[in-house]
Protein backbone atom coordinates (compact mmCIF):
# COMPACT_ATOMS: atom_id res chain seq x y z
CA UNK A 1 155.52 51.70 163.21
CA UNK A 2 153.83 50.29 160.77
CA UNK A 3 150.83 48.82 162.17
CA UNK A 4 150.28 52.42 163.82
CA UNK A 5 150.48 54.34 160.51
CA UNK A 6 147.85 51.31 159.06
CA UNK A 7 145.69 51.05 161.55
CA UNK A 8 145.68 54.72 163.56
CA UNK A 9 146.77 57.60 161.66
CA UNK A 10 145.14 56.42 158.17
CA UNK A 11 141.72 55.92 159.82
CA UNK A 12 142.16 59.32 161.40
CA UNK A 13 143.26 61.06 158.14
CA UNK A 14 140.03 59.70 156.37
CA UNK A 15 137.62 60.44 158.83
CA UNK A 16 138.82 63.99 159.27
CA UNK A 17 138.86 64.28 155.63
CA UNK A 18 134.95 62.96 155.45
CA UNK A 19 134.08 65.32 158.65
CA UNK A 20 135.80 68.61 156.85
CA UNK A 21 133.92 67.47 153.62
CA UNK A 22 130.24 67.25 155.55
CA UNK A 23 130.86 70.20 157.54
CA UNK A 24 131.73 72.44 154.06
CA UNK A 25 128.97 70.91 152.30
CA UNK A 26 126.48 72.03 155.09
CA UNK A 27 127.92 75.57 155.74
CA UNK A 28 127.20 76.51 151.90
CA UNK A 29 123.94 74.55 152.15
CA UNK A 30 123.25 76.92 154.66
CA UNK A 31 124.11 79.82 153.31
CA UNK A 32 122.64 79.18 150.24
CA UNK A 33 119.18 78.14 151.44
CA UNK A 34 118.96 79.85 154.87
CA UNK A 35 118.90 77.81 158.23
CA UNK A 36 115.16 76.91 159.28
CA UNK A 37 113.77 78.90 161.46
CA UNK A 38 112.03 78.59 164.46
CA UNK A 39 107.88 79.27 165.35
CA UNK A 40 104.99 78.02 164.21
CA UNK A 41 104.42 79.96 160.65
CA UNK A 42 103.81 77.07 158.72
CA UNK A 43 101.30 76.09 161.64
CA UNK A 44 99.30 79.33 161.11
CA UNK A 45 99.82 79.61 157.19
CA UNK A 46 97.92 76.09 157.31
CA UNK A 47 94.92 76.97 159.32
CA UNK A 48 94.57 80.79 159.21
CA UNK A 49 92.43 80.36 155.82
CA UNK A 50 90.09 78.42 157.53
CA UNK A 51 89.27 81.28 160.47
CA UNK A 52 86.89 84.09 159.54
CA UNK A 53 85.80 86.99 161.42
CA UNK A 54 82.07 87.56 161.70
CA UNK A 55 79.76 90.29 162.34
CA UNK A 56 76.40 90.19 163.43
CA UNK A 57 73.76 92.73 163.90
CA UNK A 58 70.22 92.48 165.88
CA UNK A 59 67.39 95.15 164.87
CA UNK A 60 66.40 96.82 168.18
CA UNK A 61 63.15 97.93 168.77
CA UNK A 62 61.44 100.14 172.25
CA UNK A 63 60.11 98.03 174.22
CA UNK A 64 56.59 99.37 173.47
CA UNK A 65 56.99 97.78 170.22
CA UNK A 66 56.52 94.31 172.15
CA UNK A 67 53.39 94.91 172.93
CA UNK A 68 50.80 93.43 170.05
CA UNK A 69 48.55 96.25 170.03
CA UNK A 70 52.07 98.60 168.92
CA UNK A 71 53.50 96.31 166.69
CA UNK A 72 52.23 97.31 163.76
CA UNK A 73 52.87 101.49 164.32
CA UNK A 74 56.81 99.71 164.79
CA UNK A 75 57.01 98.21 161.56
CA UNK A 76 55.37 100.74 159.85
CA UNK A 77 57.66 103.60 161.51
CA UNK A 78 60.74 101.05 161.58
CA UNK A 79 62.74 103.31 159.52
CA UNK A 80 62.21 106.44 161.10
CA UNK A 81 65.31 106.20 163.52
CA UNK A 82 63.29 104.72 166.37
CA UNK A 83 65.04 101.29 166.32
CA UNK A 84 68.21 101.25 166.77
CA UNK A 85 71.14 98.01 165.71
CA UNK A 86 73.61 96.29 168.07
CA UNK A 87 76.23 94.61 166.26
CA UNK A 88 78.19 91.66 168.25
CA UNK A 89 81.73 90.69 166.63
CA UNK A 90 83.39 86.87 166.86
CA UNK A 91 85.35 84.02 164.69
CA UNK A 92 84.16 81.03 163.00
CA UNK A 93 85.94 78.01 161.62
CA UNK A 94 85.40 76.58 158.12
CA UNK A 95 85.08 73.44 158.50
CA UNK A 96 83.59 72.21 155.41
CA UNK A 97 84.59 73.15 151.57
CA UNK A 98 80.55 73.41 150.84
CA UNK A 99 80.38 76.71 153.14
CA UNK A 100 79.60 75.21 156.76
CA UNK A 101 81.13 77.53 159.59
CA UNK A 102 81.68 76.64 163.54
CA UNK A 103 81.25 79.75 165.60
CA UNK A 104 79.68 80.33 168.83
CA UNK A 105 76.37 80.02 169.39
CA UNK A 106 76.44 83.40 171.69
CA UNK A 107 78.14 85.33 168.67
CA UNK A 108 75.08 85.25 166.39
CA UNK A 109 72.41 84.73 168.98
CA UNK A 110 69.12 86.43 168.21
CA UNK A 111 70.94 88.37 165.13
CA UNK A 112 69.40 89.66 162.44
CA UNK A 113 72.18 89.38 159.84
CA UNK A 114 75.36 87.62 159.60
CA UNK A 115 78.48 88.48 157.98
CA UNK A 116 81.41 86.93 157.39
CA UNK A 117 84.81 88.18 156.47
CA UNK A 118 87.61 85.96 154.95
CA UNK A 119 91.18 86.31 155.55
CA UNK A 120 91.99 86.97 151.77
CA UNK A 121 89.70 90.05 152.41
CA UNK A 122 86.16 88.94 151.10
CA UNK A 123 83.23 89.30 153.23
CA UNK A 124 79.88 87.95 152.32
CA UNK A 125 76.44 87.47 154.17
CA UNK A 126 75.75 84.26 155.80
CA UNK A 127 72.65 81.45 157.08
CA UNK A 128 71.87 80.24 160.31
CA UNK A 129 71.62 76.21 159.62
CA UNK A 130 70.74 75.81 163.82
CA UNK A 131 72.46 76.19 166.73
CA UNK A 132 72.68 74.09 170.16
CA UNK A 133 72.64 76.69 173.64
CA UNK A 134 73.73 73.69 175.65
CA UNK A 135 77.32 73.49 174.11
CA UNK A 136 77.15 77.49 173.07
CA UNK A 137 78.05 76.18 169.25
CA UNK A 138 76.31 77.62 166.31
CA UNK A 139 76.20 76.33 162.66
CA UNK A 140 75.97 78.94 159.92
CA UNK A 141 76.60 78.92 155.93
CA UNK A 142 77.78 80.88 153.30
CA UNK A 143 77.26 80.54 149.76
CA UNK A 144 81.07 80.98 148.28
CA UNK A 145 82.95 78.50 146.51
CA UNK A 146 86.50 77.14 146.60
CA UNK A 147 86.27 77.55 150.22
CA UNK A 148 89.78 75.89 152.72
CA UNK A 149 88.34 73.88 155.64
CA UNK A 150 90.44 73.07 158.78
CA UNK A 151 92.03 69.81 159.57
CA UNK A 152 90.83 68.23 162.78
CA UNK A 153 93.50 67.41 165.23
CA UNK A 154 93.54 63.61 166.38
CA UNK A 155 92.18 64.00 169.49
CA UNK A 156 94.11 60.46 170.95
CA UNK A 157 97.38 62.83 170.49
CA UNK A 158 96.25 66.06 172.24
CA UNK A 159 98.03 66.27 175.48
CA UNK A 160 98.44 68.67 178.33
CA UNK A 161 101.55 70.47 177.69
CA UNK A 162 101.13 70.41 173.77
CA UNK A 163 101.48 74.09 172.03
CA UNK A 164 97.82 75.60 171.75
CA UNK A 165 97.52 78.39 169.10
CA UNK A 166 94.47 80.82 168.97
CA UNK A 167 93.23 82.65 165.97
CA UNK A 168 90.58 85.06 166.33
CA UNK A 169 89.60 88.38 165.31
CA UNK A 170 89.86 89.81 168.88
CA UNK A 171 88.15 93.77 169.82
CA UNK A 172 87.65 93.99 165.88
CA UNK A 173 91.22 94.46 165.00
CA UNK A 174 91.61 91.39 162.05
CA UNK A 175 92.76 88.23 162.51
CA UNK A 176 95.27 87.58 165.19
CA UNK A 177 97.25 84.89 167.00
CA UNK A 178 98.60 84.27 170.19
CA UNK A 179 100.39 80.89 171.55
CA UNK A 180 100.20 79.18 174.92
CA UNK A 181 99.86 75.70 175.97
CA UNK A 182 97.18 73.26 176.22
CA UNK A 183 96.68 73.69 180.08
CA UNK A 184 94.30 71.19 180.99
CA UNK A 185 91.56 68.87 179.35
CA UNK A 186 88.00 67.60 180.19
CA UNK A 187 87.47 70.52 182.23
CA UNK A 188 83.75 70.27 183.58
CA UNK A 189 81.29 73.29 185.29
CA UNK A 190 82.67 76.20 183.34
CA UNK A 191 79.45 77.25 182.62
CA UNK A 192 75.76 76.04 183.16
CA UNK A 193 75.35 73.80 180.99
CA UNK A 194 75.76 70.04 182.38
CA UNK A 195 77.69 68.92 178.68
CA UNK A 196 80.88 71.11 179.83
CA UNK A 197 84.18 69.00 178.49
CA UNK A 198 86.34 72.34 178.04
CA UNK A 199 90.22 72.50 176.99
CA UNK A 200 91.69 74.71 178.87
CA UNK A 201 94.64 76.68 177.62
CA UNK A 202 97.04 79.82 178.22
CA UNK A 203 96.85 81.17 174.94
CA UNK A 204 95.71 84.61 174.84
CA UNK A 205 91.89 84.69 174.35
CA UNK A 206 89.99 88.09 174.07
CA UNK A 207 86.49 89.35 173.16
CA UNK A 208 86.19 88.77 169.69
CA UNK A 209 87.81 85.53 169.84
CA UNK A 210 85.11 83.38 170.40
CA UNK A 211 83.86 80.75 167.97
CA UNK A 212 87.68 80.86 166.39
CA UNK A 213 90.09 78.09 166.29
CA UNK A 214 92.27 76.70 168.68
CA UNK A 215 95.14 74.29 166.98
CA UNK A 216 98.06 72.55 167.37
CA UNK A 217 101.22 72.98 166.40
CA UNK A 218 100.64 71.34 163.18
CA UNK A 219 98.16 73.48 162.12
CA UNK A 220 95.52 71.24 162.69
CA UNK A 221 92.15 71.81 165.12
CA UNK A 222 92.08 70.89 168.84
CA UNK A 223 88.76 72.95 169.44
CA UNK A 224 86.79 75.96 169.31
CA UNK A 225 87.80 78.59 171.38
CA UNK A 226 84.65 79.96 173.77
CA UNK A 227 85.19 81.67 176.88
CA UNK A 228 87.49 82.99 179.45
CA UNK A 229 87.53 83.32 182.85
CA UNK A 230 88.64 87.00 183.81
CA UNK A 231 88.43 89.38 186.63
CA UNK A 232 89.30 92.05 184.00
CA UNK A 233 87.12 91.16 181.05
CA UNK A 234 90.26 90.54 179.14
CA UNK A 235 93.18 87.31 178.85
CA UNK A 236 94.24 86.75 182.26
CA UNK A 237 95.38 82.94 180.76
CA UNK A 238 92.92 80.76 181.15
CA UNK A 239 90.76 80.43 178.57
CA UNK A 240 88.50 77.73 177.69
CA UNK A 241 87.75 75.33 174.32
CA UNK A 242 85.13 72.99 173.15
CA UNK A 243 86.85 70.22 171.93
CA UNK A 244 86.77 70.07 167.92
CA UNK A 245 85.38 66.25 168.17
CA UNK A 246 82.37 67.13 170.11
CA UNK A 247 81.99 70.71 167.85
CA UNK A 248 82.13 68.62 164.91
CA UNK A 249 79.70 65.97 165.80
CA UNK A 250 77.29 68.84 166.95
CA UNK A 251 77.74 70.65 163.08
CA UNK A 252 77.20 66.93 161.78
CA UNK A 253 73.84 66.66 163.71
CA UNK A 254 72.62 69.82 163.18
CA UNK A 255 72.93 69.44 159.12
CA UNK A 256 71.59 66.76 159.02
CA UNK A 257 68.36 67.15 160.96
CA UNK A 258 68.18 70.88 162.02
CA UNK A 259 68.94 70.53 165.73
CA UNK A 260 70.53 68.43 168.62
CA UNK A 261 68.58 65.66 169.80
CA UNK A 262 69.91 64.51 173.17
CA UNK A 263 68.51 61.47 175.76
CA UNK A 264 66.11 63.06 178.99
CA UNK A 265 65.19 60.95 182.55
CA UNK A 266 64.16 64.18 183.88
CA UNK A 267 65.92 64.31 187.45
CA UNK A 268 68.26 66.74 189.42
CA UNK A 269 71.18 64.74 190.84
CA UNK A 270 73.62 66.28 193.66
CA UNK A 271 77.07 66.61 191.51
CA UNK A 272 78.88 63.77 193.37
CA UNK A 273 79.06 61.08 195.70
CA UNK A 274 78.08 61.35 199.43
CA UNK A 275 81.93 61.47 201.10
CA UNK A 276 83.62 58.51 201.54
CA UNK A 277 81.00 56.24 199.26
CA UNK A 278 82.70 57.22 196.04
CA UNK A 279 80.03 56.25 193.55
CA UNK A 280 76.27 57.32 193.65
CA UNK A 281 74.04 60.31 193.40
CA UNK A 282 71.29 61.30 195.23
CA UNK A 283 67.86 62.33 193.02
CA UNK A 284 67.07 65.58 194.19
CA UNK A 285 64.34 66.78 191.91
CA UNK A 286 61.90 64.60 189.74
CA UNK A 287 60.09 66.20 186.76
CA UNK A 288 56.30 65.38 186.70
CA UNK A 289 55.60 63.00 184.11
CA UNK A 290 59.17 62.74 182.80
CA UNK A 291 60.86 59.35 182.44
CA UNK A 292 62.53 58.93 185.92
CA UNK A 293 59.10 60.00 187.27
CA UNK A 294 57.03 56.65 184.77
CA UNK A 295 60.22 54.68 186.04
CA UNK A 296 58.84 55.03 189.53
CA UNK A 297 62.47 56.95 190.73
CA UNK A 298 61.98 58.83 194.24
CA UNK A 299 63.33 61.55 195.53
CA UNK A 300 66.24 60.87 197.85
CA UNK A 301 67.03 57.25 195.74
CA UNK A 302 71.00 56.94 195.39
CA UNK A 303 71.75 56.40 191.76
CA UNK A 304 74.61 53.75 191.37
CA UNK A 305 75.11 53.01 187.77
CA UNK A 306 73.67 53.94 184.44
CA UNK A 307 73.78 51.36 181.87
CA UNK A 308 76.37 49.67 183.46
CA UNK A 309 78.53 52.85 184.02
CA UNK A 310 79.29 53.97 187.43
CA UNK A 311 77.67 57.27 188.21
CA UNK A 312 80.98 58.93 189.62
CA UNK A 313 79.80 62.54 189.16
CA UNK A 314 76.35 64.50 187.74
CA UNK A 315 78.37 65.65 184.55
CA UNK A 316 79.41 61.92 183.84
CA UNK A 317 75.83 60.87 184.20
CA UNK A 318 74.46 64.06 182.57
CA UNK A 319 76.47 63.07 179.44
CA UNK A 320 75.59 58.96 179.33
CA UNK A 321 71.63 59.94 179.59
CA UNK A 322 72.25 62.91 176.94
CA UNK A 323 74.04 60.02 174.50
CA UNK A 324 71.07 57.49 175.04
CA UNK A 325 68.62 57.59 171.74
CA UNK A 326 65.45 58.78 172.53
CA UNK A 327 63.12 55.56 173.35
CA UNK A 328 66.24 53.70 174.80
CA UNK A 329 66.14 51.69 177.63
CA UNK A 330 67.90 53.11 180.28
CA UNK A 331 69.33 50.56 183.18
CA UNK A 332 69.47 52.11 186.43
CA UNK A 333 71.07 50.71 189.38
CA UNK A 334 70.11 52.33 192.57
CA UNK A 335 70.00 52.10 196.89
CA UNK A 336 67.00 52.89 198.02
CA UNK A 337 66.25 52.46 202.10
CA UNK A 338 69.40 50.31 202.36
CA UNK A 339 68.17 47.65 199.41
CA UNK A 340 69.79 47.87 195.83
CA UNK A 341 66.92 47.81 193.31
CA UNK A 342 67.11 48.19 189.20
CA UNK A 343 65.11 50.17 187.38
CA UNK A 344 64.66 50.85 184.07
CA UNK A 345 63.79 54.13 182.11
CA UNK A 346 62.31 54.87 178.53
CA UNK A 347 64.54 57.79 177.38
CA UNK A 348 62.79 60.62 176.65
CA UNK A 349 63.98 63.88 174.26
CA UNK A 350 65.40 66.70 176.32
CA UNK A 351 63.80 70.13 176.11
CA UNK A 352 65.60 72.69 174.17
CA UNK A 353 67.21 75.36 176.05
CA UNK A 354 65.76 78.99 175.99
């Protein structure tokens, strides 16, 4: 009896005792300090400083005004009611404290002024620093101090199935956001342009949302939200985001020399492999003069590797040539007639897009 008081009903006594104890302490813990809640406040509270609304206006003008000999009766009657403004409306993302903004490169294209509009209710004008067509991202500046940038995310974490959040100022109404998922990633011919490397998410994306930020559940940026794909014009869930480590390294280039340089061979490749072959791409089109074309590339050669990289798809090649530095060597591996010969390119610079 006992051994069953000392070794049972003693150890049951205490631990019961402990367990009430705990379970007291907690409940006015509880009560005291509320229990935590669940969403993604602190999430938003983090990044929402960072995500302004813009406004941009373009000066419209008849189309007689194009003409030279009518240009100067345009300016000089300018203000007379005959041109008229179109304003366009987007987000940006502050991304660093000394006033430099990520938006869209279609938000302030061809505008006249720029505003921007903070979420602590200041607006002020703003500077087009350059832009890049190819990836749709546009660098502009303001002049205001004590400014909150984002956080990138790390983009090694970023997974399909993580939460995606989207702020925005979408249809004008102030700054908004909607949650989703991160739906897909590295998603390639959204658009035209052969640099497409899109996160695709669920979120609710709208006109007005473009050039805002897409980010994590820790408040931190996964990209920069640009377009949707809608039957309706408006979120039918799947909308699309350039990926904040390629928007950032765009904003980097573009401060620091004015514009995007990126590597040209000046060919048209078909956008995969014949069936079956699984590597390869046939050159379709040779620019006159370009690279490819001083490399002594034919039409109809099958491209096999670039710089030791097997050309898998057009986009995958696209982006190795684009990443090349202008008077690079670039080591092609290619079938031609049934032989395998190598030839080797001088990188040029690629046009900029119109």
């Amino acid at each position: 009896m006992r051994e069953l008081i000392r070794y049972v009903l003693v150890p049951a006594l205490v631990g019961g005792s402990v367990g009430l104890i705990i379970l007291f302490v907690s409940y006015f813990s509880d009560a005291s300090n509320g229990a935590a809640k669940p969403g993604y406040a602190n999430a938003v509270r983090k990044a929402a400083p960072a995500v302004v609304n813009i406004y941009s206006a373009k000066l419209l003008k008849p189309p007689i005004c194009q003409q030279p000999r009518f240009r100067e009766w345009c300016n000089r009657f300018a203000g007379d009611g005959r041109s008229q403004m179109q304003s366009a409306l987007g987000s940006g993302v502050i991304v660093r404290e000394t006033g430099y903004i990520l938006t869209n490169n279609h938000v302030i294209d061809g505008a006249d002024e720029i505003l921007v509009a903070f979420a602590d209710g200041q607006a002020t004008t703003a500077t087009l620093v350059g832009n890049d067509p190819e990836t749709d991202l546009a660098v502009i500046k303001v002049a205001t101090s004590g400014l909150t940038p984002i956080t990138p995310a790390d983009p090694a974490s970023t997974e399909v199935g993580d939460i995606a959040l989207a702020i925005g100022n979408p249809f004008g109404i102030g700054q908004t956001v909607s949650a989703g998922i991160i739906s897909a990633k590295g998603r390639a011919g959204i658009s035209r342009s052969p640099y497409d490397d899109f996160i695709q998410t669920d979120a609710a994306i709208n006109p007005g949302n473009s050039g805002g930020a897409l980010i994590d559940a820790n408040g931190d940026l996964i990209g920069i939200n640009s377009l949707i794909f809608s039957r309706s014009g408006g979120s039918e869930g799947i909308g699309f985001a350039i990926p904040a480590r390629l928007a950032i390294s765009i904003l980097d280039e573009i401060v620091e020399t004015g514009r995007v340089t990126r590597g040209w061979l000046g060919v048209e490749l078909t956008n995969s492999p014949p069936q079956g072959s699984g590597v390869g791409l046939e050159v379709t089109t040779i620019i006159s003069l370009g690279p490819a074309h001083k490399a002594g590339l034919q039409v109809g050669d099958l491209i096999l590797s670039v710089n030791e990289q097997p050309a898998v798809s057009s986009t995958v090649v696209s982006r190795q040539i684009a990443h090349a530095d202008p008077g690079s060597a670039i080591e092609m591996n290619i079938l031609r007639s049934g032989q395998q010969i190598s030839v080797t390119a001088v990188s040029g610079v690629r046009p900029l897009a119109h």
